[in-house]
C-alpha atoms as a PDB file:
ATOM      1  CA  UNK A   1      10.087  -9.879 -25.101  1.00  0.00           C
ATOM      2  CA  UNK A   2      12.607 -12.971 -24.792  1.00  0.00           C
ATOM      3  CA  UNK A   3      12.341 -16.200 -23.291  1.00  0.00           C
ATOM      4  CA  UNK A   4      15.696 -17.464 -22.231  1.00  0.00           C
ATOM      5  CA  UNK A   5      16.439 -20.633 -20.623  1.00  0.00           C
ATOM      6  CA  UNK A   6      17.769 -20.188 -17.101  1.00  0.00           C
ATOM      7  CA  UNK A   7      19.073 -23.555 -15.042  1.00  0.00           C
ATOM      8  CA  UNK A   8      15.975 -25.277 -16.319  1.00  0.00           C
ATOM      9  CA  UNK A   9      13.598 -23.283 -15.951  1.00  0.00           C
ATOM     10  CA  UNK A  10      12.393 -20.580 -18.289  1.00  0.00           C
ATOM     11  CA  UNK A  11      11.977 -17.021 -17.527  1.00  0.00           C
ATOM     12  CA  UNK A  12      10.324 -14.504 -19.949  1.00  0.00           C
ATOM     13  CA  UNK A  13      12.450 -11.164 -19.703  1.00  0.00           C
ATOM     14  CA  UNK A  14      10.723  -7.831 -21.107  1.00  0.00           C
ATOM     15  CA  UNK A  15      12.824  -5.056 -21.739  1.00  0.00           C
ATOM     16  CA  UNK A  16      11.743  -1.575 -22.006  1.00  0.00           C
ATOM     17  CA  UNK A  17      12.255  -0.341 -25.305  1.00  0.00           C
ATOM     18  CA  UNK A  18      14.204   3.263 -23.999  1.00  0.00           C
ATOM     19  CA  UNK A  19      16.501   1.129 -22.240  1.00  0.00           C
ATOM     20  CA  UNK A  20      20.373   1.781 -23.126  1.00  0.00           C
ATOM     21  CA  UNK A  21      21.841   0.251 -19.959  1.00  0.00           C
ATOM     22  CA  UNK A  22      19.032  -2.723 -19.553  1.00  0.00           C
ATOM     23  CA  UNK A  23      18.718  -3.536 -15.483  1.00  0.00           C
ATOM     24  CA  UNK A  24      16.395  -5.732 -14.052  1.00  0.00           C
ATOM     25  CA  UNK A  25      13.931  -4.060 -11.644  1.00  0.00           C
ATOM     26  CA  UNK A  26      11.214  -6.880 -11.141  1.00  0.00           C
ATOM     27  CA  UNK A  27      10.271  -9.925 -11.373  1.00  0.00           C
ATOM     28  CA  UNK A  28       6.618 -11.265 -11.645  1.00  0.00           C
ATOM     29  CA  UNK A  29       5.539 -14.853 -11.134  1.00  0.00           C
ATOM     30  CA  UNK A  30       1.684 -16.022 -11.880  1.00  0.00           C
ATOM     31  CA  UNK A  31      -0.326 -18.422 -10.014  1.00  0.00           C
ATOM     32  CA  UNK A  32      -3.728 -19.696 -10.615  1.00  0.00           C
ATOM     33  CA  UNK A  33      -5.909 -19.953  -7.819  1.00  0.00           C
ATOM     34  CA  UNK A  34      -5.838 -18.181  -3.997  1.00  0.00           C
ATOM     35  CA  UNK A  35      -4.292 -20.921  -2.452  1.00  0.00           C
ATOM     36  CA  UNK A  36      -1.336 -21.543  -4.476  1.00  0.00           C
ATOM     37  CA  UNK A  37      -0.792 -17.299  -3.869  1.00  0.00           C
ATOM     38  CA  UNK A  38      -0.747 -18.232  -0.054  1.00  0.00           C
ATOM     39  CA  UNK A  39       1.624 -20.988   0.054  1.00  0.00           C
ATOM     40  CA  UNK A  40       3.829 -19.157  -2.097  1.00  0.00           C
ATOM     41  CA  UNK A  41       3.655 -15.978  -0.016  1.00  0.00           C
ATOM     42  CA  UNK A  42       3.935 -17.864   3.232  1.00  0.00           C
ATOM     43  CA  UNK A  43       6.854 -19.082   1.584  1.00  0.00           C
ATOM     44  CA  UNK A  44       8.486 -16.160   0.623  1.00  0.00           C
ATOM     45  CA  UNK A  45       8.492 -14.251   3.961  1.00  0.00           C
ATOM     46  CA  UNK A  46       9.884 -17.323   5.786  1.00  0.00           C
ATOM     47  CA  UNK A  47      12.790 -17.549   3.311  1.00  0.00           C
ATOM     48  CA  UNK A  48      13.418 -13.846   4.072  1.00  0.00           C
ATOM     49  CA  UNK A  49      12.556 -11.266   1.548  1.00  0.00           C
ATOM     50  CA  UNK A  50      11.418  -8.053   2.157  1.00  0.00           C
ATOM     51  CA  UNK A  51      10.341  -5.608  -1.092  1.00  0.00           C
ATOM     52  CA  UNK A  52       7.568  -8.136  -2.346  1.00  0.00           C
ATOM     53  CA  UNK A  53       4.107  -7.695  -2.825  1.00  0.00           C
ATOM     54  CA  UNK A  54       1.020  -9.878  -3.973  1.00  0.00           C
ATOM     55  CA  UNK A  55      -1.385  -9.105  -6.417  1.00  0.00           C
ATOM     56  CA  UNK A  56      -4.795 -10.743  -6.885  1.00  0.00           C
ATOM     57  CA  UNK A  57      -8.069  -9.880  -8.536  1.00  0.00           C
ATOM     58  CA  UNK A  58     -10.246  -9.582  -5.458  1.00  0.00           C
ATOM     59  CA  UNK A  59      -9.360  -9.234  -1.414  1.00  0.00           C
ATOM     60  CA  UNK A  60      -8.022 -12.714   0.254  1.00  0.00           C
ATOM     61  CA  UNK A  61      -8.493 -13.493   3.699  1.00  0.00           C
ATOM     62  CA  UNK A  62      -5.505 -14.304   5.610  1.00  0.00           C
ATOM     63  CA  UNK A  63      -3.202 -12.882   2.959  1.00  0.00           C
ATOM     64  CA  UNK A  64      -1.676 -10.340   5.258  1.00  0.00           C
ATOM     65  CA  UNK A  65      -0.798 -13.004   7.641  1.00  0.00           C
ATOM     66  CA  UNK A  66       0.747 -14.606   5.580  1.00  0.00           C
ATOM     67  CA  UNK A  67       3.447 -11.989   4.072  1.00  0.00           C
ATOM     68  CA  UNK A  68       3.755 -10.876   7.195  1.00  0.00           C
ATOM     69  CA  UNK A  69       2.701  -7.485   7.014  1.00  0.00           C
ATOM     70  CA  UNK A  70       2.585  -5.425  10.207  1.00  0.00           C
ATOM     71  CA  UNK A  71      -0.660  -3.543  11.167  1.00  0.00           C
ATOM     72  CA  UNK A  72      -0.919   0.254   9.252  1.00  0.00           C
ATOM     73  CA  UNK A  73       0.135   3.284  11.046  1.00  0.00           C
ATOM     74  CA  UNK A  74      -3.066   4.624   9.823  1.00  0.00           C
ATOM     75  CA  UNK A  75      -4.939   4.624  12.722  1.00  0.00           C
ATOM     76  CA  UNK A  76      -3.185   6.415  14.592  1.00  0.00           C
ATOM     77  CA  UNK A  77      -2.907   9.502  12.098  1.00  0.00           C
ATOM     78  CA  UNK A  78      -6.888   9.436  12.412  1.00  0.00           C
ATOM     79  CA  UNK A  79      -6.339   9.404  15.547  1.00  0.00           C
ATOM     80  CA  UNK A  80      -4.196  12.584  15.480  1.00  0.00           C
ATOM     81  CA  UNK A  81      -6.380  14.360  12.769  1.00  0.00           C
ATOM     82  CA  UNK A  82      -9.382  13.771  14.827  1.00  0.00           C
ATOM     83  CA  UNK A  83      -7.496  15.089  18.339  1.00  0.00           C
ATOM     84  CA  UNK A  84      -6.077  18.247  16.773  1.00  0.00           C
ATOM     85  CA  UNK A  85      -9.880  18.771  15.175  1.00  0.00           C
ATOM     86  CA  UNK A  86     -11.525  18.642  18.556  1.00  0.00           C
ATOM     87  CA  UNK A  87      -8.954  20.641  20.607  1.00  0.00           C
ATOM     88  CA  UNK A  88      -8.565  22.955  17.383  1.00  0.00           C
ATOM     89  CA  UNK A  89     -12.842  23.635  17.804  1.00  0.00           C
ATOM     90  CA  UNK A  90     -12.470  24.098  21.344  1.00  0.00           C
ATOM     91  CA  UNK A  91      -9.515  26.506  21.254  1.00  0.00           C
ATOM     92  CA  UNK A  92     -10.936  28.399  18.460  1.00  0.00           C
ATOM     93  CA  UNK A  93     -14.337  28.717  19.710  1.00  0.00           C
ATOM     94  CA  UNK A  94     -12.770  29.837  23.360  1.00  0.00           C
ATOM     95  CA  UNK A  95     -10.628  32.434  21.640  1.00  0.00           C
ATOM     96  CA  UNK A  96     -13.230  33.703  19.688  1.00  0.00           C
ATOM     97  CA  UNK A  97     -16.217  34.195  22.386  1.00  0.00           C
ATOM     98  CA  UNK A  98     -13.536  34.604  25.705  1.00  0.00           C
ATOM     99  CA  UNK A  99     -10.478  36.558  24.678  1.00  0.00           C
ATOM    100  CA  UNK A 100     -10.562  37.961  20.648  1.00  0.00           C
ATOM    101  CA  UNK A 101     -14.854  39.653  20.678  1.00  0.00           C
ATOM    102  CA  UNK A 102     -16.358  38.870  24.278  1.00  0.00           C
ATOM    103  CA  UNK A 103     -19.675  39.466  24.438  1.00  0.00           C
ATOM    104  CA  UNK A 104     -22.189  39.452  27.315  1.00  0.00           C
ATOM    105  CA  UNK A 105     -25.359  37.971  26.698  1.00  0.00           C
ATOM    106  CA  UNK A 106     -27.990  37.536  29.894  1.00  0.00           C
ATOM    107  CA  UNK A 107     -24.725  36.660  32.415  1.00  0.00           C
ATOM    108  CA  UNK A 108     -23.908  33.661  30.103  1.00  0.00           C
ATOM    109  CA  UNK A 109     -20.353  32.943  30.504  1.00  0.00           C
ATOM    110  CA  UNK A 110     -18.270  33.994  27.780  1.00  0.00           C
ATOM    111  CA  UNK A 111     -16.994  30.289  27.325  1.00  0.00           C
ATOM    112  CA  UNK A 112     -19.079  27.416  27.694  1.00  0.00           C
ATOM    113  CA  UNK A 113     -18.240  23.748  26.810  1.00  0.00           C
ATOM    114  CA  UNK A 114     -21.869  22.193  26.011  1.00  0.00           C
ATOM    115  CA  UNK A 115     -22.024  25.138  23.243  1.00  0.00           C
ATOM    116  CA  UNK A 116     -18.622  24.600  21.430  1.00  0.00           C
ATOM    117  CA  UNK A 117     -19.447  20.586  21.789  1.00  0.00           C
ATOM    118  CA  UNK A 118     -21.276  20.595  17.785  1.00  0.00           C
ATOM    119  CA  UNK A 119     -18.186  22.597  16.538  1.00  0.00           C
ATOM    120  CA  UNK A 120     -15.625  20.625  17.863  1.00  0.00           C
ATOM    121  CA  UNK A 121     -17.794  17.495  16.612  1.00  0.00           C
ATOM    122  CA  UNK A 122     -17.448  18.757  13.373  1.00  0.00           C
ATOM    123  CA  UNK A 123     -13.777  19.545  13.039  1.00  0.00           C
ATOM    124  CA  UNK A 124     -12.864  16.299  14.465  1.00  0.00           C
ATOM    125  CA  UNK A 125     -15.384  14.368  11.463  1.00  0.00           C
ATOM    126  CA  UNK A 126     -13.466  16.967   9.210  1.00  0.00           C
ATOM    127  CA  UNK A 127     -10.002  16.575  10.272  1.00  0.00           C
ATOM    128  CA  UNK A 128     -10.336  12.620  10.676  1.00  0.00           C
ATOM    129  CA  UNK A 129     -11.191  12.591   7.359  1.00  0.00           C
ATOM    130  CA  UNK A 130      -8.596  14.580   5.933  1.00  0.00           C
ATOM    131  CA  UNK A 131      -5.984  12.504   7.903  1.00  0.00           C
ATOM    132  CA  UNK A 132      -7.569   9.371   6.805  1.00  0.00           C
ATOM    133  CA  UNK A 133      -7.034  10.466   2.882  1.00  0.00           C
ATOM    134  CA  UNK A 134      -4.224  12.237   3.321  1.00  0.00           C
ATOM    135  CA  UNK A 135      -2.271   9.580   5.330  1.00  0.00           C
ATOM    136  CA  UNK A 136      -3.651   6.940   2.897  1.00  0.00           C
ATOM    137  CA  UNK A 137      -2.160   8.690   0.014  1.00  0.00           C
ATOM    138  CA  UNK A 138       1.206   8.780   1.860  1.00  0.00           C
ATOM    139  CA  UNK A 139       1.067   6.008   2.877  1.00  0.00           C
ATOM    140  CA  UNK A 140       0.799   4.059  -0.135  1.00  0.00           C
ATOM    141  CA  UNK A 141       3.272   6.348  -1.936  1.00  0.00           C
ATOM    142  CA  UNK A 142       0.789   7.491  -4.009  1.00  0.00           C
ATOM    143  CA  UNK A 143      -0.510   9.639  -6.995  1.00  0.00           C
ATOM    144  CA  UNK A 144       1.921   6.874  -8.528  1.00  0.00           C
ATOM    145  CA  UNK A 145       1.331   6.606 -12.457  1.00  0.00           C
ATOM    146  CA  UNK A 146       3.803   4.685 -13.527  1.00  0.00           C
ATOM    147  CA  UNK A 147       4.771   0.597 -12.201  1.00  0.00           C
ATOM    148  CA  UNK A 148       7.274  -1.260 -14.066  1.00  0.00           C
ATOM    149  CA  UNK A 149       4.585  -4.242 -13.322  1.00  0.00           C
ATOM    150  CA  UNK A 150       2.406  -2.811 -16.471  1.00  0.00           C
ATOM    151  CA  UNK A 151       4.779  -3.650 -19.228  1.00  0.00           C
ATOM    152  CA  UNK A 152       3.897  -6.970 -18.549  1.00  0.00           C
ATOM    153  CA  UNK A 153       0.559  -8.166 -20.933  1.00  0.00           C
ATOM    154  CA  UNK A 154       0.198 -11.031 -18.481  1.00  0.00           C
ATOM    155  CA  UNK A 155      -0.521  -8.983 -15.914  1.00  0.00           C
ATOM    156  CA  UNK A 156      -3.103  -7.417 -17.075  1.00  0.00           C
ATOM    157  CA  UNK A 157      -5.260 -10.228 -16.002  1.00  0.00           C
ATOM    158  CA  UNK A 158      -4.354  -9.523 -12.268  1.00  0.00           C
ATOM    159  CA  UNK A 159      -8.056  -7.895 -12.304  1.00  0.00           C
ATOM    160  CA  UNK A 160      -9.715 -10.849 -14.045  1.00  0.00           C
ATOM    161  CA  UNK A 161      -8.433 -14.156 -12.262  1.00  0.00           C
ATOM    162  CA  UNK A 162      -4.988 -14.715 -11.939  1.00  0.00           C
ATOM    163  CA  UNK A 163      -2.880 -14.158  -9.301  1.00  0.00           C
ATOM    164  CA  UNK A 164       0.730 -12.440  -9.126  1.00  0.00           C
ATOM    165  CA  UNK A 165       3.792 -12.129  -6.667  1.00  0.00           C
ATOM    166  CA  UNK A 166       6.171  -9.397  -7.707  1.00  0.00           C
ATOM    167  CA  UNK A 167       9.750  -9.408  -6.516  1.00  0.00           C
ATOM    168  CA  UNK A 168      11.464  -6.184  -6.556  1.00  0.00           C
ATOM    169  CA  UNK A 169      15.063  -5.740  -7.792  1.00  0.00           C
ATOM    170  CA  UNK A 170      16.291  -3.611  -4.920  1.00  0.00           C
ATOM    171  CA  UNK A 171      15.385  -6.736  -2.383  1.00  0.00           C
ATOM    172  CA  UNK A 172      18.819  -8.157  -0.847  1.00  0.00           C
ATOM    173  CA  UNK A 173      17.575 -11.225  -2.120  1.00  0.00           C
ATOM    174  CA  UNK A 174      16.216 -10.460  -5.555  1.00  0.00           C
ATOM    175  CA  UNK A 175      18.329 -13.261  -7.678  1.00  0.00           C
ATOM    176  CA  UNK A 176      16.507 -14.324 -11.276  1.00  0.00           C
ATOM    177  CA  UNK A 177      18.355 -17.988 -11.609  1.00  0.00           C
ATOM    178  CA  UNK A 178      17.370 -18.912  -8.234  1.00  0.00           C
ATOM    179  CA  UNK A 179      14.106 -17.064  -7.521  1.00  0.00           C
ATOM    180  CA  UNK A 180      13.287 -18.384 -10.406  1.00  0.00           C
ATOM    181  CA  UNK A 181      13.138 -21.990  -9.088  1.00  0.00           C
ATOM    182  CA  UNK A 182      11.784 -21.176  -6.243  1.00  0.00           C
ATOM    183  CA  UNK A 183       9.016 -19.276  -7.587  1.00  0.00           C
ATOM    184  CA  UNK A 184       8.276 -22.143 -10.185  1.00  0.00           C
ATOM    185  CA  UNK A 185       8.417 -25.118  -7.140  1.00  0.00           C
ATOM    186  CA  UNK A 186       5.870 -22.784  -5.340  1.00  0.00           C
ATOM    187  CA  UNK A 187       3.713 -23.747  -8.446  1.00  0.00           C
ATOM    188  CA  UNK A 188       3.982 -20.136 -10.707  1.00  0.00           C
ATOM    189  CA  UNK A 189       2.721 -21.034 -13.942  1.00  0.00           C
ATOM    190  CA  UNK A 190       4.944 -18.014 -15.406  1.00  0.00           C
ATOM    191  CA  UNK A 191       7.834 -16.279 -14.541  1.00  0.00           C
ATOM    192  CA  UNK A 192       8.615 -12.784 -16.208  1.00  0.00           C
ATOM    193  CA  UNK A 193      11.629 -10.918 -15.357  1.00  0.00           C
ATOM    194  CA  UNK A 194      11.129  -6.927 -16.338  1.00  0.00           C
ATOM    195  CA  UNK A 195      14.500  -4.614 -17.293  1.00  0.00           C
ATOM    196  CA  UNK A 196      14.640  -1.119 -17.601  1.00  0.00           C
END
């Protein structure tokens, strides 16, 4: 780890120790309490960027509004998982008793919708669920086991009480001199800049 001075202000820089062809790929700036995180991130989606993310040790309120982040898709794939499970019971259960092994019983009619009604319940609960998971996963991009954000030891204590915002290096914006100084007028006590 090196500390180099940078227009003023100084910016830790952590290279990984594989490295040959050192690049930087984030940078991480650490704030103290809630409030400093949402000025800061309030500020940071009005000046434009867009592969930033916050990090804090418990759930703040209003913190989506502020980086302007656009409601999930998620929904909707419930949505879908629970559709296909209900038609999927219905079909299935109309195939089965109507077309595949009919089967008179007493003049009952081979398909009847108040009898296939639990079934279809159940593969819509089923199918939700697996959507829900599934699209989560996906969604977030995850099993993910590796985040350049854990070579740094400060934060570590994003699951204690501090508070991060992390700047990726593919962001049109991503510039260390002058994010920098904005980060550190938005009150960051710390600025780390991570190369691999």
């Amino acid at each position: 780890m090196s500390a180099e001075m940078n227009s003023s202000v100084e910016v830790h820089t952590i290279t990984a120790e594989t490295a040959t062809d050192a690049k930087a790929v984030l940078m991480l700036a650490e704030f103290e309490t809630a409030d400093q995180l949402m000025d800061a991130a309030t500020n940071m989606r009005d000046k434009g960027f867009k592969l930033w993310d916050c990090h804090t040790p418990y759930p703040v309120h209003g913190l989506d509004q502020a980086m302007g982040i656009r409601p999930t898709l998620l929904p909707w794939i419930v949505l879908g998982g629970g559709f296909t499970g209900f038609c999927g019971g219905l079909l299935m259960q109309g195939w089965m008793n109507a077309v595949d092994y009919p089967f008179l019983i007493s003049g009952k009619p081979f398909f009847s919708i108040p009898a296939s009604i639990p079934v279809a319940f159940e593969l819509t609960i089923l199918l939700s669920a697996f959507a829900s998971f599934g699209g989560m996963l996906a969604l977030n991009g995850l099993p993910r086991f590796y985040r350049p954000h854990f070579r740094s030891d400060r934060f570590r204590r994003v699951t204690a009480d501090r508070f991060f915002i992390s700047i990726d290096g593919r962001d049109r914006q991503f510039d260390i001199g002058a994010n920098s100084r904005l980060l550190r007028e938005l009150g960051a006590n710390a600025v780390e800049v991570i190369e691999e």
